[in-house]
N, C-alpha and C. Protein backbone atom coordinates (compact mmCIF):
# COMPACT_ATOMS: atom_id res chain seq x y z
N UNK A 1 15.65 12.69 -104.70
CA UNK A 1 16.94 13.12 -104.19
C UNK A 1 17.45 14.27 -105.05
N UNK A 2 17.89 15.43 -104.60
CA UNK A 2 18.44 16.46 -105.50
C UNK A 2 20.02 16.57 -105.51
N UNK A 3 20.60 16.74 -106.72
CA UNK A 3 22.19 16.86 -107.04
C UNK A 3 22.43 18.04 -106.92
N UNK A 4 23.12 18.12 -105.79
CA UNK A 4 24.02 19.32 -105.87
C UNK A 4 25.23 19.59 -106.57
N UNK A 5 24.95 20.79 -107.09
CA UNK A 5 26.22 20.87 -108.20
C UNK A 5 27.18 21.37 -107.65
N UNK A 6 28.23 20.33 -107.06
CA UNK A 6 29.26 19.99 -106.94
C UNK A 6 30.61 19.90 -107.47
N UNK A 7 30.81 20.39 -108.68
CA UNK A 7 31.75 19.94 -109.64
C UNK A 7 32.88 20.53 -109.51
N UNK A 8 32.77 21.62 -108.87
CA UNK A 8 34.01 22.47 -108.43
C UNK A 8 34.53 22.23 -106.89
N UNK A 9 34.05 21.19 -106.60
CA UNK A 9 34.32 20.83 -105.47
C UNK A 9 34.91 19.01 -105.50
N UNK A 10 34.86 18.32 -106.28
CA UNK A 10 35.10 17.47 -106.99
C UNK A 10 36.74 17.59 -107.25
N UNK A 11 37.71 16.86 -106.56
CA UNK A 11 39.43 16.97 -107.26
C UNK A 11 39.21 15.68 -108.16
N UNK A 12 40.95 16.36 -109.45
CA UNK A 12 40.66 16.26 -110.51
C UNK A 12 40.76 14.43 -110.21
N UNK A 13 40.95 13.91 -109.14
CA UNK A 13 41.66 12.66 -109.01
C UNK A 13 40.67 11.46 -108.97
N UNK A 14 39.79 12.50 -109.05
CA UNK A 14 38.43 11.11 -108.52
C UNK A 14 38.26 10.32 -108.49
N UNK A 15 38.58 8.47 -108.22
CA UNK A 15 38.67 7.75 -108.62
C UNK A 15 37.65 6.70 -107.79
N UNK A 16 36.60 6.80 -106.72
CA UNK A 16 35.67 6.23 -106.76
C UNK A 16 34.37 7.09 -107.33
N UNK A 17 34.04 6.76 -108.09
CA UNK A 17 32.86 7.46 -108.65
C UNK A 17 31.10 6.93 -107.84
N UNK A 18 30.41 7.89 -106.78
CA UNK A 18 29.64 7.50 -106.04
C UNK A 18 28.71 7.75 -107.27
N UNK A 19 27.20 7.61 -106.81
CA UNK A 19 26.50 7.65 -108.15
C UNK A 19 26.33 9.20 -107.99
N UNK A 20 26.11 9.59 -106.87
CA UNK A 20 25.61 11.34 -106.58
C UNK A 20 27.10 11.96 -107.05
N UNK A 21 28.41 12.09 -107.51
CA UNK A 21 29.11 12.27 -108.01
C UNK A 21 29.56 12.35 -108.87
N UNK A 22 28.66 10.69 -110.22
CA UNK A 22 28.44 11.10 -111.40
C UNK A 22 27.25 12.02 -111.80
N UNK A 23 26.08 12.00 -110.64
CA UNK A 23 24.98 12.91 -111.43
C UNK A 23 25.85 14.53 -111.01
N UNK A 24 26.84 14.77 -110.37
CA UNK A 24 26.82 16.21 -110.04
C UNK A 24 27.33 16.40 -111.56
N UNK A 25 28.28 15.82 -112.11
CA UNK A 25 28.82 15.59 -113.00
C UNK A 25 28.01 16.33 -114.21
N UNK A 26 27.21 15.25 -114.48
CA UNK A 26 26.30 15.03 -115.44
C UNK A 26 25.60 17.00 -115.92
N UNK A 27 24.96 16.99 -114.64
CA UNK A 27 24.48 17.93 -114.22
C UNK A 27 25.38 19.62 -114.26
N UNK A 28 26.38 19.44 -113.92
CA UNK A 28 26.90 20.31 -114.71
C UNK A 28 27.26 20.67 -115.93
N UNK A 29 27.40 19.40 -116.41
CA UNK A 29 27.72 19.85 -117.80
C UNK A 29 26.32 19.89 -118.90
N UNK A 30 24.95 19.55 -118.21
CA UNK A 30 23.92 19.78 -118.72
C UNK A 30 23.62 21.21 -118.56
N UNK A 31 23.65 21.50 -117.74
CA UNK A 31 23.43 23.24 -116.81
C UNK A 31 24.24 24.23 -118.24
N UNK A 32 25.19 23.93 -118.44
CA UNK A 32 26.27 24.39 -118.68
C UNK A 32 27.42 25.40 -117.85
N UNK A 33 27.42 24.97 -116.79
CA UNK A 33 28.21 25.07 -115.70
C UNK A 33 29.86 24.55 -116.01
N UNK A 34 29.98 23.21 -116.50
CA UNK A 34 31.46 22.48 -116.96
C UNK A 34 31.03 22.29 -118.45
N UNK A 35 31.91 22.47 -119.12
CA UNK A 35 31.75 22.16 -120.45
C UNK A 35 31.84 21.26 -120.43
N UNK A 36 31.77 19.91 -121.82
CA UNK A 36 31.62 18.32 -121.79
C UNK A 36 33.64 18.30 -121.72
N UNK A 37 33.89 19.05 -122.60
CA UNK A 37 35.45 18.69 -123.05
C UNK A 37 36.05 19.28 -121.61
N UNK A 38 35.94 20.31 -120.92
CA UNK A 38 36.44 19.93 -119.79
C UNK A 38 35.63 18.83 -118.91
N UNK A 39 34.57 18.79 -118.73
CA UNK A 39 34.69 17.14 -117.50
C UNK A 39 35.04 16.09 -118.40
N UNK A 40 35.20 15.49 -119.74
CA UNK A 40 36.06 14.48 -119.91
C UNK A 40 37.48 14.52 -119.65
N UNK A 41 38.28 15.81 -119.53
CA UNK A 41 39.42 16.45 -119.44
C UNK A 41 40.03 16.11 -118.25
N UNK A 42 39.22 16.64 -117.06
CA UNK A 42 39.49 16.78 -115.49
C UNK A 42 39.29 15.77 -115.09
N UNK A 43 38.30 15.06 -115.37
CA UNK A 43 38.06 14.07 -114.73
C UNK A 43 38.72 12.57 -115.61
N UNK A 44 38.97 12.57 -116.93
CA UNK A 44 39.87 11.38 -117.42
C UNK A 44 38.41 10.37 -117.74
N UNK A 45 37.69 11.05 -118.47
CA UNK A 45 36.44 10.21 -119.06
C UNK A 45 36.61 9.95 -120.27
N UNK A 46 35.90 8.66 -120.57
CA UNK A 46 35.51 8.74 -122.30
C UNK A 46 33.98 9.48 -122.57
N UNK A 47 34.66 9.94 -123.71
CA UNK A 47 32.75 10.49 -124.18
C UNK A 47 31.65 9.54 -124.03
N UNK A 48 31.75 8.17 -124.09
CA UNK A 48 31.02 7.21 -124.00
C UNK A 48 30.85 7.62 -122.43
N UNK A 49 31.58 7.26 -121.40
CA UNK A 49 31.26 6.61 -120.25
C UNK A 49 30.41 7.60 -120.04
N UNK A 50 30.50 9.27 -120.44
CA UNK A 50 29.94 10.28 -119.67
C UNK A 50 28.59 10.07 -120.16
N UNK A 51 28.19 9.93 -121.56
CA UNK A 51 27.10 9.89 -122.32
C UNK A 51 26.01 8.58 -121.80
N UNK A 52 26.80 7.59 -120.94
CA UNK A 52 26.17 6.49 -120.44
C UNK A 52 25.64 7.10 -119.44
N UNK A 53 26.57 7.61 -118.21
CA UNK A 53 25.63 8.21 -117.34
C UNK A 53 24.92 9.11 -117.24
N UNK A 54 24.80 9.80 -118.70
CA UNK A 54 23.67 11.03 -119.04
C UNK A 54 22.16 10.06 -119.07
N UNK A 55 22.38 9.00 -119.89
CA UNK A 55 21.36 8.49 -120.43
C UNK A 55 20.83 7.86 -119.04
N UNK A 56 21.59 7.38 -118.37
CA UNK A 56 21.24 6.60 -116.75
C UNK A 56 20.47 7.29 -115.76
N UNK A 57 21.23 8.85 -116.00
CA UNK A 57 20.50 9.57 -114.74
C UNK A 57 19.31 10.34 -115.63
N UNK A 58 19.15 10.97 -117.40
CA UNK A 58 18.03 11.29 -117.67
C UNK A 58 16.76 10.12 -117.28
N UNK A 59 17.33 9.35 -117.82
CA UNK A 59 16.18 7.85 -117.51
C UNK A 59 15.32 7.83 -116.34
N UNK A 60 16.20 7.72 -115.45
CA UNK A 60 16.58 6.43 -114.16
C UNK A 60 16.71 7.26 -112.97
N UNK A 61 17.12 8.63 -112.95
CA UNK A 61 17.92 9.17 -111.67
C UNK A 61 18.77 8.72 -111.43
N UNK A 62 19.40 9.19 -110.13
CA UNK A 62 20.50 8.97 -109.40
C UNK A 62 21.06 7.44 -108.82
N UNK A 63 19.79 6.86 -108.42
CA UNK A 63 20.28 5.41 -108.82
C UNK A 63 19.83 4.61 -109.44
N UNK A 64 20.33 5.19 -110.48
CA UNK A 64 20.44 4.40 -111.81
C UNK A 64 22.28 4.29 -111.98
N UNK A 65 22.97 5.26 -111.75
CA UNK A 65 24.30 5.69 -111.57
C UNK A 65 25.05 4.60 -111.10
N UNK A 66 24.40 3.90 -110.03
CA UNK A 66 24.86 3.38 -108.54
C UNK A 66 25.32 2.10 -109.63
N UNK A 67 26.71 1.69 -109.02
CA UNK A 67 27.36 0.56 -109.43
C UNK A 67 27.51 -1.00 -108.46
N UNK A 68 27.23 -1.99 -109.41
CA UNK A 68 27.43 -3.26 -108.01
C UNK A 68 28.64 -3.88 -108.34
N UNK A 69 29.20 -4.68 -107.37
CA UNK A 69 30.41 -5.46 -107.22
C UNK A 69 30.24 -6.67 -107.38
């Protein structure tokens, strides 16, 4: 599956996080497209949470991201 980098398309409000939403994420700020301190900024992350789903989607891909209830 490929991530489209999305991030500027992304409002700052985001509050369900799909998994293809954290990799656009991710992915930009790997690219260097978003800096880290702005997507923890805009989006209201901890450095942890972002650094979790770095490690999830380098690993794992995209669903690896994916969250259960």
């Amino acid at each position: 599956m490929a991530v489209k980098l999305r991030h500027d398309l992304l409002p700052a409000t985001v509050r369900c996080w799909t998994a293809s939403l954290k990799a656009a994420v991710v992915v930009a700020v790997e690219s260097g497209q978003l800096s880290l301190e702005a997507a923890l900024q805009r989006y209201g992350l901890s450095a942890e949470e972002f650094q979790r789903w770095k490690e999830l989607f380098s690993g794992h891909g995209v669903r690896a991201l994916r969250t259960t209830r």
